[in-house]
N, C-alpha and C. Protein backbone atom coordinates (compact mmCIF):
# COMPACT_ATOMS: atom_id res chain seq x y z
N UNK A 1 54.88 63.25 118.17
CA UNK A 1 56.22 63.77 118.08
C UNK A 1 56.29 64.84 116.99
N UNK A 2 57.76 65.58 116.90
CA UNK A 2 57.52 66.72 115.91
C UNK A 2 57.27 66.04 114.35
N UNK A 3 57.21 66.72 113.48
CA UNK A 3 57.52 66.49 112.39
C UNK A 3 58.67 66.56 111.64
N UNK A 4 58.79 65.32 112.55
CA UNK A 4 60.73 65.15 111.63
C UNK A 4 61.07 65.06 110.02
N UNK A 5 59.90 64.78 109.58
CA UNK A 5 60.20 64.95 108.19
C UNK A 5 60.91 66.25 107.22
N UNK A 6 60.24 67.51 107.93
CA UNK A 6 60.14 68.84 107.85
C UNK A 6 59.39 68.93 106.14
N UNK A 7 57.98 68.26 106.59
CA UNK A 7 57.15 68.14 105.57
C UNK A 7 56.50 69.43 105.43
N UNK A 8 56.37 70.40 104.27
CA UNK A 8 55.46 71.81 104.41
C UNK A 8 54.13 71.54 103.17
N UNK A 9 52.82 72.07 103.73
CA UNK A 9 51.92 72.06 102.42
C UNK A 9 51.61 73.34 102.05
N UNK A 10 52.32 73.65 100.64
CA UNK A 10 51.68 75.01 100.64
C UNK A 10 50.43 75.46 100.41
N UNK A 11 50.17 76.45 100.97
CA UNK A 11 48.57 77.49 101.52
C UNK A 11 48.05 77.46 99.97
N UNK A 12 48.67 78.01 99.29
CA UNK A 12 48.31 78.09 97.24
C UNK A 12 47.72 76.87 96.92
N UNK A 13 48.73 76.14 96.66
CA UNK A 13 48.60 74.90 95.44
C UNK A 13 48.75 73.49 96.39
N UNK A 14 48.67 73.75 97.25
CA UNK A 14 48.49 72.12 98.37
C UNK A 14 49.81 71.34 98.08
N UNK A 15 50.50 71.68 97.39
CA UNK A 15 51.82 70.86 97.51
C UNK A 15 52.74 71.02 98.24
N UNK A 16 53.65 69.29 98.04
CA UNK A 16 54.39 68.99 99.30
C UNK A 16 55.29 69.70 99.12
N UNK A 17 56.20 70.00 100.36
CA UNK A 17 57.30 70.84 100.24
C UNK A 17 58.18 69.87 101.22
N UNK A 18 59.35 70.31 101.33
CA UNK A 18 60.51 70.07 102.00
C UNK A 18 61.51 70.81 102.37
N UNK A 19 61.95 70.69 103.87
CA UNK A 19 63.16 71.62 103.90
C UNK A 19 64.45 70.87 103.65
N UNK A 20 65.41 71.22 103.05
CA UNK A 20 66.96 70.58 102.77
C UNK A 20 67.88 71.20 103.47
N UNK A 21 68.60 69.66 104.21
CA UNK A 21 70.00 70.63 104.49
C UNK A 21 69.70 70.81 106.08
N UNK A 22 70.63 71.75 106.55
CA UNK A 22 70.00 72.47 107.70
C UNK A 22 70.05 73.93 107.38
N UNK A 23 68.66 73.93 107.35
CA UNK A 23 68.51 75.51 106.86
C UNK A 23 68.64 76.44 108.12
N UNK A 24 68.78 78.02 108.00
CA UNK A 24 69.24 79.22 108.71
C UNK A 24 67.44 79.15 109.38
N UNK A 25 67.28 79.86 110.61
CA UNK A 25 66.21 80.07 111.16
C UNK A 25 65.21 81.24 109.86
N UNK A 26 66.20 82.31 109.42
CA UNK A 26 65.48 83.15 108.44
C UNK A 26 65.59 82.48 106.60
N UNK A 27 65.49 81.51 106.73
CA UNK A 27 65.56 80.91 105.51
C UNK A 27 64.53 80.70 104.98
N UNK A 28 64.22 81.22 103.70
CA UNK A 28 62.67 81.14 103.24
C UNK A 28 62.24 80.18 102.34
N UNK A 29 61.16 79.58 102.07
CA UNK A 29 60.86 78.32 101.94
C UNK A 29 60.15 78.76 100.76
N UNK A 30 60.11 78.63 99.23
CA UNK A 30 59.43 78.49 98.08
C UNK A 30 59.14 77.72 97.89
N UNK A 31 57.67 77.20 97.37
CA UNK A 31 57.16 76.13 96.88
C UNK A 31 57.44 75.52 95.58
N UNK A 32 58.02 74.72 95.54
CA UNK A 32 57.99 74.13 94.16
C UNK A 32 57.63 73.32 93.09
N UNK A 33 56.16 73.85 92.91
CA UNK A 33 55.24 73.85 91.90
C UNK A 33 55.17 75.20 91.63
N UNK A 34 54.80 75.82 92.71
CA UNK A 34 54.11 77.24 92.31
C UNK A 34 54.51 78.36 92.22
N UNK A 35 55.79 78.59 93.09
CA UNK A 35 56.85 79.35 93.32
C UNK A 35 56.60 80.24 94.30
N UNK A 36 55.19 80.24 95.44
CA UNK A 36 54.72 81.21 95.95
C UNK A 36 55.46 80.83 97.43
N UNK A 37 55.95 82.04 98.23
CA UNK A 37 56.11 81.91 99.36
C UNK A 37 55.53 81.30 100.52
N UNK A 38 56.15 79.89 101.28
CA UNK A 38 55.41 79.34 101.92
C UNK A 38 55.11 80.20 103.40
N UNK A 39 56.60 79.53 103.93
CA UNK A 39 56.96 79.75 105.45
C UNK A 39 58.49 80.16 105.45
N UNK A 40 59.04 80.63 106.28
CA UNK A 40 60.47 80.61 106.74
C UNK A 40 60.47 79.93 107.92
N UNK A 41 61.81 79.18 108.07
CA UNK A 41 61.84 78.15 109.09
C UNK A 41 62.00 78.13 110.56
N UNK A 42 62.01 79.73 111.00
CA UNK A 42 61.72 79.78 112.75
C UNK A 42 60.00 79.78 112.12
N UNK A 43 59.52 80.36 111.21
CA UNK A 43 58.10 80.46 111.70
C UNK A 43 57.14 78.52 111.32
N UNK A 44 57.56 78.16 110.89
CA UNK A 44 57.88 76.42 110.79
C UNK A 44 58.04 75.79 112.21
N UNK A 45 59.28 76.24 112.69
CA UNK A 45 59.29 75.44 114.00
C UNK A 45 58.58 75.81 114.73
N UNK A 46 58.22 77.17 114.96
CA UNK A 46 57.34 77.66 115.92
C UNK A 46 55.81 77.23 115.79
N UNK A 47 55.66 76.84 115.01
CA UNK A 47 54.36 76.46 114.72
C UNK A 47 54.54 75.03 114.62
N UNK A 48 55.55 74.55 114.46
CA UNK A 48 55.30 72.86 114.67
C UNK A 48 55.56 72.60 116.42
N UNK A 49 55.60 73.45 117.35
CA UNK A 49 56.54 73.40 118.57
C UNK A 49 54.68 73.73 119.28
N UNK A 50 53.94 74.32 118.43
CA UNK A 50 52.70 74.59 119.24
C UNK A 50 52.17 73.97 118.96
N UNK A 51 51.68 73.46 117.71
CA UNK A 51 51.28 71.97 117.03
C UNK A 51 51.53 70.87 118.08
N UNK A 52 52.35 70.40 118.17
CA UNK A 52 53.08 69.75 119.46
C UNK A 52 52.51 69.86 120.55
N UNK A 53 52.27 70.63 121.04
CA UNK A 53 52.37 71.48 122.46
C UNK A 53 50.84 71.56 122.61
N UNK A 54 50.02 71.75 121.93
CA UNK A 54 48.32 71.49 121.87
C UNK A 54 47.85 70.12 121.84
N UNK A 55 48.88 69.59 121.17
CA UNK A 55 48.49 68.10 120.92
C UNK A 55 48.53 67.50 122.43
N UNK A 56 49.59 67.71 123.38
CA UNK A 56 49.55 66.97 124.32
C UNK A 56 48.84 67.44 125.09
N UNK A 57 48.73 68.82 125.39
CA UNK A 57 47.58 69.27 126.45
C UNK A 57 46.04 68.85 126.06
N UNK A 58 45.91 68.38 125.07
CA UNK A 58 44.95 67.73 124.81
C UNK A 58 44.95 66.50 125.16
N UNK A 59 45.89 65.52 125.66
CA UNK A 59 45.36 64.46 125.75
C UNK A 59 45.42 64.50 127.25
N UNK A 60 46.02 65.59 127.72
CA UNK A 60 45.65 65.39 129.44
C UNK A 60 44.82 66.57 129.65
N UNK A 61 44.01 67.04 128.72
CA UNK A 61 42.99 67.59 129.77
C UNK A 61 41.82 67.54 128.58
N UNK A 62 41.76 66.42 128.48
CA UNK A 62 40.64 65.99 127.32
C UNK A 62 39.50 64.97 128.66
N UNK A 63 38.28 65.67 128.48
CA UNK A 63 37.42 65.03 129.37
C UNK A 63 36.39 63.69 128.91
N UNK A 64 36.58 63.22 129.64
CA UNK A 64 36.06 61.68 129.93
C UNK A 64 35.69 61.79 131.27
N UNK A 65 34.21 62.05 130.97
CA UNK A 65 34.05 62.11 132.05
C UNK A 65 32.60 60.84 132.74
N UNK A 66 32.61 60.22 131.82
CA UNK A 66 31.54 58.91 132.10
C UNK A 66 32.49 57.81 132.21
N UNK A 67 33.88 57.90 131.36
CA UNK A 67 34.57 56.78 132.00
C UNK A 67 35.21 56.85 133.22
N UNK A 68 35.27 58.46 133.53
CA UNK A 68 36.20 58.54 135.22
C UNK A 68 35.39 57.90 136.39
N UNK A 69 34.20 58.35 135.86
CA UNK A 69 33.10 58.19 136.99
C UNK A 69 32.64 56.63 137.00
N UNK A 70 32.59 56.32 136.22
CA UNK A 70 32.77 54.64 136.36
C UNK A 70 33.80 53.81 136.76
N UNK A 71 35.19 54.83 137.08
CA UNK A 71 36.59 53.96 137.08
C UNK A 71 36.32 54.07 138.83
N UNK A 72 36.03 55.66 139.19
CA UNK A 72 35.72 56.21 140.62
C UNK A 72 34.70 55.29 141.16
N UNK A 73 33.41 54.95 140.43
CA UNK A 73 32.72 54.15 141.41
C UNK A 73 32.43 52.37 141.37
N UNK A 74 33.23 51.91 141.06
CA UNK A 74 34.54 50.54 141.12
C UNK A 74 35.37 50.90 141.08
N UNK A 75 36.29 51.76 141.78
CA UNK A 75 37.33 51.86 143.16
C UNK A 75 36.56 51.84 144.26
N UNK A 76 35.30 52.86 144.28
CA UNK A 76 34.60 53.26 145.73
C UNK A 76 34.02 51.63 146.14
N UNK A 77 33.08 51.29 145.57
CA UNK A 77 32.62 49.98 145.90
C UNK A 77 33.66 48.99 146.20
N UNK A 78 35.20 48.53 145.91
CA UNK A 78 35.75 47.45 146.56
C UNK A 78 36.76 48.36 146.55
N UNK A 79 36.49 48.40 148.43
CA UNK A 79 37.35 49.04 149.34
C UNK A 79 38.90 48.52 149.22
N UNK A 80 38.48 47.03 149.47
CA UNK A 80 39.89 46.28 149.34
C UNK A 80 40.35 45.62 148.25
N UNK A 81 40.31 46.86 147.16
CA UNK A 81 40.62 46.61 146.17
C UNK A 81 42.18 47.73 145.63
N UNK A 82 41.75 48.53 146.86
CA UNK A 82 42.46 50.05 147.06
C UNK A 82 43.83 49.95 147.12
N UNK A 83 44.91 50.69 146.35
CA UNK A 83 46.12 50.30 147.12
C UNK A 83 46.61 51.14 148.18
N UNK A 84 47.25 50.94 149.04
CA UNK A 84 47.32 51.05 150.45
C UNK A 84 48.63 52.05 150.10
N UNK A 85 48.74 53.39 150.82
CA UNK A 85 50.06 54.30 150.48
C UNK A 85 51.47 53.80 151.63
């Protein structure tokens, strides 16, 4: 799921960040330890929305392909094991 936290690490100094509030899409995000510019928050969502979005196409087109072929041949071998449409 997304990152509902709206947890940020900044690129500089590895610290945690946070967004407050409901921030504006062009709202810019300073780190606070370091003071260096992180992200602004369309470029945040947009990147947590592909984050997302890779994650699942990965789990359906992530290959297994010694367990398919073992699932395929115990189906093939018991015929009447099949369910009927």
């Amino acid at each position: 799921m997304l990152n509902r936290s709206r947890e940020v690490t900044c690129p500089t100094c590895s610290g945690t960040n946070f967004w407050k509030g409901n921030p504006e899409p062009t709202s810019a995000l300073h780190c606070r330890y370091c003071d260096n510019f992180v992200t602004t928050y369309d470029e945040y969502i947009r990147n947590a929305i592909q984050h997302e979005a890779e994650q699942l196409l990965a789990q359906f087109t992530e290959a297994r392909t010694a367990d398919d072929l073992a699932y395929l041949k115990r189906v093939l071998a018991a015929p009447e094991q099949r369910l009927s449409a």
